[in-house]
PDB file of N, CA and C in Angstrom:
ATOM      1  N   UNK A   1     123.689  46.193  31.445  1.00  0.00           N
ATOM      2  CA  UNK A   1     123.817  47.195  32.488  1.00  0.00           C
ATOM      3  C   UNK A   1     125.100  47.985  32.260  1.00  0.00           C
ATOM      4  N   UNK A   2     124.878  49.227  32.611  1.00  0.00           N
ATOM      5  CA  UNK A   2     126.059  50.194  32.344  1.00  0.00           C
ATOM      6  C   UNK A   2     127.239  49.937  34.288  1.00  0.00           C
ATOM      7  N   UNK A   3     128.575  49.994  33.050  1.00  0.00           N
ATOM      8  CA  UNK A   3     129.284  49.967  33.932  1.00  0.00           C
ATOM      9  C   UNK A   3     129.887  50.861  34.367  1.00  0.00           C
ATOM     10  N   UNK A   4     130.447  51.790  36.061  1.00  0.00           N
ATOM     11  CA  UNK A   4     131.155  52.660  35.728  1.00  0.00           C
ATOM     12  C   UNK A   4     132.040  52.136  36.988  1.00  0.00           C
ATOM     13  N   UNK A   5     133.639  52.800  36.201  1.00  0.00           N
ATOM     14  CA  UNK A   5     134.756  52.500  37.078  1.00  0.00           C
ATOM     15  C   UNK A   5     135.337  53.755  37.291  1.00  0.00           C
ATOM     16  N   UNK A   6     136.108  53.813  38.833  1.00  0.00           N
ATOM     17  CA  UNK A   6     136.375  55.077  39.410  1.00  0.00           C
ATOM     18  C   UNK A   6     137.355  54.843  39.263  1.00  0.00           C
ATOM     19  N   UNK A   7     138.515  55.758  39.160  1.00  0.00           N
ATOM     20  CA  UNK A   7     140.389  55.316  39.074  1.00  0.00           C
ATOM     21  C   UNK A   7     140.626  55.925  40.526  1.00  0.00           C
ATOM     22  N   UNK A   8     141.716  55.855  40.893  1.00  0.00           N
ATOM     23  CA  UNK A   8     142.140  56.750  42.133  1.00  0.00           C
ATOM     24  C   UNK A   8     143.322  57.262  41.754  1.00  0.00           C
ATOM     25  N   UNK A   9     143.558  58.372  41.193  1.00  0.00           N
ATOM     26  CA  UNK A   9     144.494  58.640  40.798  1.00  0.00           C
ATOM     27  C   UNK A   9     145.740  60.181  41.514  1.00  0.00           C
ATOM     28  N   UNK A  10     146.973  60.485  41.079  1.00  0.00           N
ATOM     29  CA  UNK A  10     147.747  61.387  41.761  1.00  0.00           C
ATOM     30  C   UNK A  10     147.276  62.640  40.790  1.00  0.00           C
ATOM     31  N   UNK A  11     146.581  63.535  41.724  1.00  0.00           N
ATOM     32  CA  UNK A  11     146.526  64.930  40.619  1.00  0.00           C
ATOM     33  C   UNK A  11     146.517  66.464  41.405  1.00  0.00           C
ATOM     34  N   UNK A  12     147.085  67.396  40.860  1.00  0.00           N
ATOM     35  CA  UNK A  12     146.951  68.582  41.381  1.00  0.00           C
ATOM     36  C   UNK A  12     147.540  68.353  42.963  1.00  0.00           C
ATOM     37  N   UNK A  13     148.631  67.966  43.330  1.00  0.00           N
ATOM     38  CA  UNK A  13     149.521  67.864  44.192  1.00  0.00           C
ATOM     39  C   UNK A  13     148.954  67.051  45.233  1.00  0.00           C
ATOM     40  N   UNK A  14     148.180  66.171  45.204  1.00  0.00           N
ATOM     41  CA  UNK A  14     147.373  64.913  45.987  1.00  0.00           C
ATOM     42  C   UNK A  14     146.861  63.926  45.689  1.00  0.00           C
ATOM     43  N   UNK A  15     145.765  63.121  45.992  1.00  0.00           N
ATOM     44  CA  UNK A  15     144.791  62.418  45.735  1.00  0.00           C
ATOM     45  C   UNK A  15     143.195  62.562  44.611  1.00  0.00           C
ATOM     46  N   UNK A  16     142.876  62.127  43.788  1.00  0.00           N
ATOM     47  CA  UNK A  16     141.611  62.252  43.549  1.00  0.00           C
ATOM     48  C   UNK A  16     141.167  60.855  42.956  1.00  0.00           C
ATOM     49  N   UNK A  17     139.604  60.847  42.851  1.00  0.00           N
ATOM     50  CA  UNK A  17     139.528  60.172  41.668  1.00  0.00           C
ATOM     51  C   UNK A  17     138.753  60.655  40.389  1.00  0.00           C
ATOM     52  N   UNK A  18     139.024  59.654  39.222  1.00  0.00           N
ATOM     53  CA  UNK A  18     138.846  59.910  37.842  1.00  0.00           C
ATOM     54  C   UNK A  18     137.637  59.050  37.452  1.00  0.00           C
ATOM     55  N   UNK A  19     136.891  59.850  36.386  1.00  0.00           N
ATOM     56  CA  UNK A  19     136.121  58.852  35.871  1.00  0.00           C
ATOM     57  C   UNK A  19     135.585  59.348  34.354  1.00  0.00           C
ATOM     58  N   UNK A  20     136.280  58.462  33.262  1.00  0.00           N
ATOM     59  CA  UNK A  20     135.966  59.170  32.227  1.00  0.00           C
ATOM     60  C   UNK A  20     136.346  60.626  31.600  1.00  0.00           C
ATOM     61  N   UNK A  21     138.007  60.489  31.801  1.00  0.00           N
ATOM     62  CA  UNK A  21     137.847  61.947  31.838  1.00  0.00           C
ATOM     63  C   UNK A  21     138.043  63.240  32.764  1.00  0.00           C
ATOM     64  N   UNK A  22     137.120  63.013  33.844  1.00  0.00           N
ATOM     65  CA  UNK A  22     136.640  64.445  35.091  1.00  0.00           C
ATOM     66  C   UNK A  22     136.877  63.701  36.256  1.00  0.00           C
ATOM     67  N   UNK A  23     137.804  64.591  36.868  1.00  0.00           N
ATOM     68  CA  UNK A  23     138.813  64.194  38.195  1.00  0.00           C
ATOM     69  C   UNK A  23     137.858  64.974  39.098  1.00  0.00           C
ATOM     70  N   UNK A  24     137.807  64.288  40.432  1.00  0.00           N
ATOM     71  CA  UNK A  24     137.248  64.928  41.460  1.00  0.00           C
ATOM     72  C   UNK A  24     137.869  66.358  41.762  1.00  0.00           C
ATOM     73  N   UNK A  25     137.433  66.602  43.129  1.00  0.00           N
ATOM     74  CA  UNK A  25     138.164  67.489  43.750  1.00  0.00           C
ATOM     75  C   UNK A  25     139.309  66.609  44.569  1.00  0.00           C
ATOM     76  N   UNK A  26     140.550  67.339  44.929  1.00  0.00           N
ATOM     77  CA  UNK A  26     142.049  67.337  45.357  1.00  0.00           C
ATOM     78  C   UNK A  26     141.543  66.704  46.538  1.00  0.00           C
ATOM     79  N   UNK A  27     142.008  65.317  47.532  1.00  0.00           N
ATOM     80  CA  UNK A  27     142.145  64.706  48.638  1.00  0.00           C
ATOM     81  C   UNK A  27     143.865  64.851  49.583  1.00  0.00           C
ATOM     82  N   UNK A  28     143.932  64.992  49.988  1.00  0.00           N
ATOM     83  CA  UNK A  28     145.247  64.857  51.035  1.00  0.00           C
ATOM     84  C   UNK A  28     146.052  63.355  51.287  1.00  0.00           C
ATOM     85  N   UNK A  29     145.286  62.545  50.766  1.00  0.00           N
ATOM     86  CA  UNK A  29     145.248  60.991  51.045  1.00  0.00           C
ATOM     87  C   UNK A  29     144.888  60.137  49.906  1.00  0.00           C
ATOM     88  N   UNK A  30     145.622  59.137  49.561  1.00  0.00           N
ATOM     89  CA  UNK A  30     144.921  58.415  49.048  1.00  0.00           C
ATOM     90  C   UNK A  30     143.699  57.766  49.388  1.00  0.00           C
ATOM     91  N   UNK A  31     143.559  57.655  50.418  1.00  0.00           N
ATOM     92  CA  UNK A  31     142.699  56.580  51.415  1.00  0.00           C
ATOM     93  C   UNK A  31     141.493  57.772  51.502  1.00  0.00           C
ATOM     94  N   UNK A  32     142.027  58.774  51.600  1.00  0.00           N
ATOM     95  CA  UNK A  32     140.205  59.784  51.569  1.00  0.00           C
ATOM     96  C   UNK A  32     139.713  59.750  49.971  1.00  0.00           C
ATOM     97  N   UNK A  33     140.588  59.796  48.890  1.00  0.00           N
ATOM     98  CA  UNK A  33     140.043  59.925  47.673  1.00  0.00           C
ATOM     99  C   UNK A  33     139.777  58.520  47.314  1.00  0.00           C
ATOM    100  N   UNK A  34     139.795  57.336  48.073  1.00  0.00           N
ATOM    101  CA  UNK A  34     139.380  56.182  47.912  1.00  0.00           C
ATOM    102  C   UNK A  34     137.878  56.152  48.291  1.00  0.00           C
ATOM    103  N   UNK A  35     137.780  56.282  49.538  1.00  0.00           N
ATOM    104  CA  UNK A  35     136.513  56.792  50.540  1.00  0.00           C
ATOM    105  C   UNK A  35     135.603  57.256  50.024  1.00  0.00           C
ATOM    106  N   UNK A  36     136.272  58.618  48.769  1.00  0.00           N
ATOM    107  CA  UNK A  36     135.000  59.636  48.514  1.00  0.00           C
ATOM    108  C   UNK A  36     134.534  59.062  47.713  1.00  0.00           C
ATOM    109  N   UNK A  37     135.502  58.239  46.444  1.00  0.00           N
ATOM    110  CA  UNK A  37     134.678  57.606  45.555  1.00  0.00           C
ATOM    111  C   UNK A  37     134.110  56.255  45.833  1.00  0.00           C
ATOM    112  N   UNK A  38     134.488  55.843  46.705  1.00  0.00           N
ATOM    113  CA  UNK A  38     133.517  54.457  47.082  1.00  0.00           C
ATOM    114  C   UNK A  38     132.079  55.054  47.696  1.00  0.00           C
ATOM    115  N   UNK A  39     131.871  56.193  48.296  1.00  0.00           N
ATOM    116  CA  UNK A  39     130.497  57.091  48.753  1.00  0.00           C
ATOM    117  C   UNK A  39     129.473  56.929  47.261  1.00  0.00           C
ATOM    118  N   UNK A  40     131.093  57.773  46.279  1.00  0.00           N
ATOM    119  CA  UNK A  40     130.432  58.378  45.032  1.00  0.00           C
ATOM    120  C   UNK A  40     129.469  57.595  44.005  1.00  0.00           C
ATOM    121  N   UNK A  41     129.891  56.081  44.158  1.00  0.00           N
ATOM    122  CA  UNK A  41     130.102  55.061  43.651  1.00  0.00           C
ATOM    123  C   UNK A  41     128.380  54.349  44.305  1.00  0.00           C
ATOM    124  N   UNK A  42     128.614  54.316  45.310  1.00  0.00           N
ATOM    125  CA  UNK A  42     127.727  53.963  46.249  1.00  0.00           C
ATOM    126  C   UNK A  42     126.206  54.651  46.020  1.00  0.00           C
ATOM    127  N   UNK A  43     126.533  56.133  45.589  1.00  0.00           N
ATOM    128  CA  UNK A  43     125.453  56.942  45.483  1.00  0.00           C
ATOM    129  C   UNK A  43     124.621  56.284  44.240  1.00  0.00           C
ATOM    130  N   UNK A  44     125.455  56.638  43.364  1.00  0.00           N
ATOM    131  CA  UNK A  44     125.109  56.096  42.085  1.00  0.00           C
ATOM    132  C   UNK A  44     123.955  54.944  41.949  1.00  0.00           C
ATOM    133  N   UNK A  45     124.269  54.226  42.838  1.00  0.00           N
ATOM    134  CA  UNK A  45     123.857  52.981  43.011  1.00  0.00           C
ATOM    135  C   UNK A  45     122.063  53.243  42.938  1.00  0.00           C
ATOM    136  N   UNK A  46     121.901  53.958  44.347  1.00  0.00           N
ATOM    137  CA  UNK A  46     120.389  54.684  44.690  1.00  0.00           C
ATOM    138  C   UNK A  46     119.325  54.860  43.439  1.00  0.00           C
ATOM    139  N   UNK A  47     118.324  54.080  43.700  1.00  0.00           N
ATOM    140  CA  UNK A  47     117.492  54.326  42.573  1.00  0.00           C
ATOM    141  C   UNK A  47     116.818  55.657  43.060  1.00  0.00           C
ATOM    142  N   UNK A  48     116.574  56.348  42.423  1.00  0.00           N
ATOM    143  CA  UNK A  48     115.180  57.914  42.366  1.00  0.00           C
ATOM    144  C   UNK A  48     114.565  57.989  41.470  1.00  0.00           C
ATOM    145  N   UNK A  49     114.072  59.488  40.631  1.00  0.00           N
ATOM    146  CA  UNK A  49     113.341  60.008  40.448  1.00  0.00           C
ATOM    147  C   UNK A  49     113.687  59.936  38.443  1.00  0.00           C
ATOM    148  N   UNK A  50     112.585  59.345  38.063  1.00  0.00           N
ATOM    149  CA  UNK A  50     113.056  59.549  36.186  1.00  0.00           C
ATOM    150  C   UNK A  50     112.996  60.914  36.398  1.00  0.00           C
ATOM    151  N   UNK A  51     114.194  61.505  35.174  1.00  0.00           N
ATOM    152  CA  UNK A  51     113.723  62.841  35.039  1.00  0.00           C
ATOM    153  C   UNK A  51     115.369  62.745  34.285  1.00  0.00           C
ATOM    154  N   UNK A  52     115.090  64.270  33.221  1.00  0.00           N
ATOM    155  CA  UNK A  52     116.100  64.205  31.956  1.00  0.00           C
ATOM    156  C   UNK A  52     117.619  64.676  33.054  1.00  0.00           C
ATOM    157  N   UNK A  53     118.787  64.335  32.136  1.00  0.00           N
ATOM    158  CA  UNK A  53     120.002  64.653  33.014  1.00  0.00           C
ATOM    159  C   UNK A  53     120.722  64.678  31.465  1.00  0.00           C
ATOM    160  N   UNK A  54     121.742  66.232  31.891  1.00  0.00           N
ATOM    161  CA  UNK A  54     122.735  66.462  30.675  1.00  0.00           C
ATOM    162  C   UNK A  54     123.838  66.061  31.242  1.00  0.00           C
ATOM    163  N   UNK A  55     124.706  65.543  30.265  1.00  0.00           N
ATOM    164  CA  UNK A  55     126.101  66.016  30.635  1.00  0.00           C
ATOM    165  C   UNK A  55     127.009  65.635  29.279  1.00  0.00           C
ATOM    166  N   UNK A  56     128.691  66.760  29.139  1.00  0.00           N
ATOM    167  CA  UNK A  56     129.413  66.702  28.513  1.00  0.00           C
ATOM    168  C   UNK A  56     130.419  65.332  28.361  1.00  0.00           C
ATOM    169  N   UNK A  57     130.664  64.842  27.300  1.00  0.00           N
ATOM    170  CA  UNK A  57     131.491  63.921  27.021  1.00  0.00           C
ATOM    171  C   UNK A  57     132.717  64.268  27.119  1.00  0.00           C
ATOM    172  N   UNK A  58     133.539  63.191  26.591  1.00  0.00           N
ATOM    173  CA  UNK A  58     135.196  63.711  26.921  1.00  0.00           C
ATOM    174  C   UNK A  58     135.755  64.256  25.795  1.00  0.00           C
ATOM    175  N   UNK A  59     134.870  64.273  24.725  1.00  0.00           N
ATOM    176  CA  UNK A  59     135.159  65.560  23.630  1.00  0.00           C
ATOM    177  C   UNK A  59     133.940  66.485  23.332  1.00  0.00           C
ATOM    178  N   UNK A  60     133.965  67.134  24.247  1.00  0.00           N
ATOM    179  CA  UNK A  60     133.422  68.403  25.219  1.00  0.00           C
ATOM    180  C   UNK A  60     131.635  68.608  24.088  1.00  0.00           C
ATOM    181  N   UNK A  61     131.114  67.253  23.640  1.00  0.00           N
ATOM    182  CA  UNK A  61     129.977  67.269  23.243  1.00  0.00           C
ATOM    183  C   UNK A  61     128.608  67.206  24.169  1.00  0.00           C
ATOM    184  N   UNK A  62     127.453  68.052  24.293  1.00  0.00           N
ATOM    185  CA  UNK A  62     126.264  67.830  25.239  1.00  0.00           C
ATOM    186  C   UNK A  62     125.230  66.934  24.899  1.00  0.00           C
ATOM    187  N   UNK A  63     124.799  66.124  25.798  1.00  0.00           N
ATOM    188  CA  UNK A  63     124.042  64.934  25.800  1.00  0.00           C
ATOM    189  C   UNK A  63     122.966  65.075  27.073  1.00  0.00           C
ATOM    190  N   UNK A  64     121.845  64.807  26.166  1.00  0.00           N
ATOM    191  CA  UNK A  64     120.448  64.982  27.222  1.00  0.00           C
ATOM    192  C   UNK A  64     120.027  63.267  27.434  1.00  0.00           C
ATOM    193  N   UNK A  65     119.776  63.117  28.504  1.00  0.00           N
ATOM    194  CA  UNK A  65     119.303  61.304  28.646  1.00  0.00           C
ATOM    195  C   UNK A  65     118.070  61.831  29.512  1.00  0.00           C
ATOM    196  N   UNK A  66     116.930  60.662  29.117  1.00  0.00           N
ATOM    197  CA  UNK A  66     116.246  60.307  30.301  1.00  0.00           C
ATOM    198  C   UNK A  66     115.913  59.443  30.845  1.00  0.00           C
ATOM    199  N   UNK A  67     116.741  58.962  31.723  1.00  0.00           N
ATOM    200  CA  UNK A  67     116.760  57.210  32.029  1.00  0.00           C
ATOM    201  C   UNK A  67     115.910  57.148  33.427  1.00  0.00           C
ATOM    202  N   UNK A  68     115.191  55.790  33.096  1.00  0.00           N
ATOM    203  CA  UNK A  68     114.192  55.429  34.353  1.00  0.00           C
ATOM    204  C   UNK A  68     115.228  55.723  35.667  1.00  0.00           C
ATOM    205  N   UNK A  69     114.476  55.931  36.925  1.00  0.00           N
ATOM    206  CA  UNK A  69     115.023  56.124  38.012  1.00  0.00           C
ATOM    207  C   UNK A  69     115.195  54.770  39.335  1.00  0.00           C
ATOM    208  N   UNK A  70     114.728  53.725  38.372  1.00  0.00           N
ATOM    209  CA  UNK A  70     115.551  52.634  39.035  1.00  0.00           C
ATOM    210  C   UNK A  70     116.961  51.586  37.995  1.00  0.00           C
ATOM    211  N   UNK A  71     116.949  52.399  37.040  1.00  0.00           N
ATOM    212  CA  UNK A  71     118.052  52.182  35.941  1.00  0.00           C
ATOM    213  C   UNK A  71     120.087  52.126  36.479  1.00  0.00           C
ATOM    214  N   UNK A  72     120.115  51.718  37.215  1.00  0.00           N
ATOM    215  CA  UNK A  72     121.343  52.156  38.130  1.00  0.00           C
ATOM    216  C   UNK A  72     123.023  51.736  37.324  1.00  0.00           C
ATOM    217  N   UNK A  73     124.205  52.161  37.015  1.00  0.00           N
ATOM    218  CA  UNK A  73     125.104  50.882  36.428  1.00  0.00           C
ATOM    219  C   UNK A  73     125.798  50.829  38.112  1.00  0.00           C
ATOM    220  N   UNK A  74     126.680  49.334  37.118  1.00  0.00           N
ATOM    221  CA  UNK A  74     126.828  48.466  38.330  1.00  0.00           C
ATOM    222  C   UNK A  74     128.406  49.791  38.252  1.00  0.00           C
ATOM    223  N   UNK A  75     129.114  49.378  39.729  1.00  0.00           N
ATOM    224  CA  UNK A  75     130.025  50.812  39.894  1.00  0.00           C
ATOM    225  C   UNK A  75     131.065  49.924  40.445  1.00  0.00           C
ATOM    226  N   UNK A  76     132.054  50.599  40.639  1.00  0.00           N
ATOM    227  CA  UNK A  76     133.244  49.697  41.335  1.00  0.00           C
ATOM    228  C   UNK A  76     134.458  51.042  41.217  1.00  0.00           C
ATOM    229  N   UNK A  77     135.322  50.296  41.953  1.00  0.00           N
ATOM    230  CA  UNK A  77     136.429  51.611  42.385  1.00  0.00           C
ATOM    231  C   UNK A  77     137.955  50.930  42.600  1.00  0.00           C
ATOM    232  N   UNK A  78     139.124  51.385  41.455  1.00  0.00           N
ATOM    233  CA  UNK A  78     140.055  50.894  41.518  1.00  0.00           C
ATOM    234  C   UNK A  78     141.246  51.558  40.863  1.00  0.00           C
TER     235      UNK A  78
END
């Protein structure tokens, strides 16, 4: 099972979190950019719909997947 970990980190004069790379949007709080990614984290979780999904790596390469839609990784936030 794929794992993903959220950082909570200080950026752009506040709160966010990180993952792999791509920082959220700016929080006021640590404790809200904790929040959003424990939501974010949470979402993830949700099984849905197979169907293809792109996205860029952290050396700005494009990647097409199509992973079953009860395929979930396990998530955590720290």
């Amino acid at each position: 099972m794929t794992r993903v970990h959220y950082e909570i980190v200080e950026h752009d004069g506040g709160w966010a979190y990180k993952l792999e790379g791509s920082y959220s949007e700016t929080f006021a709080t640590k404790a809200a950019a904790e929040a959003a990614a424990k939501r974010a984290a949470a979402e993830q979780k949700l099984p849905g719909e197979s169907e293809d999904i792109e996205f860029e790596d952290s050396e700005g390469r494009w990647h097409t997947e199509y992973p079953a839609g009860d395929d979930r990784p396990d998530t955590d936030v720290g």
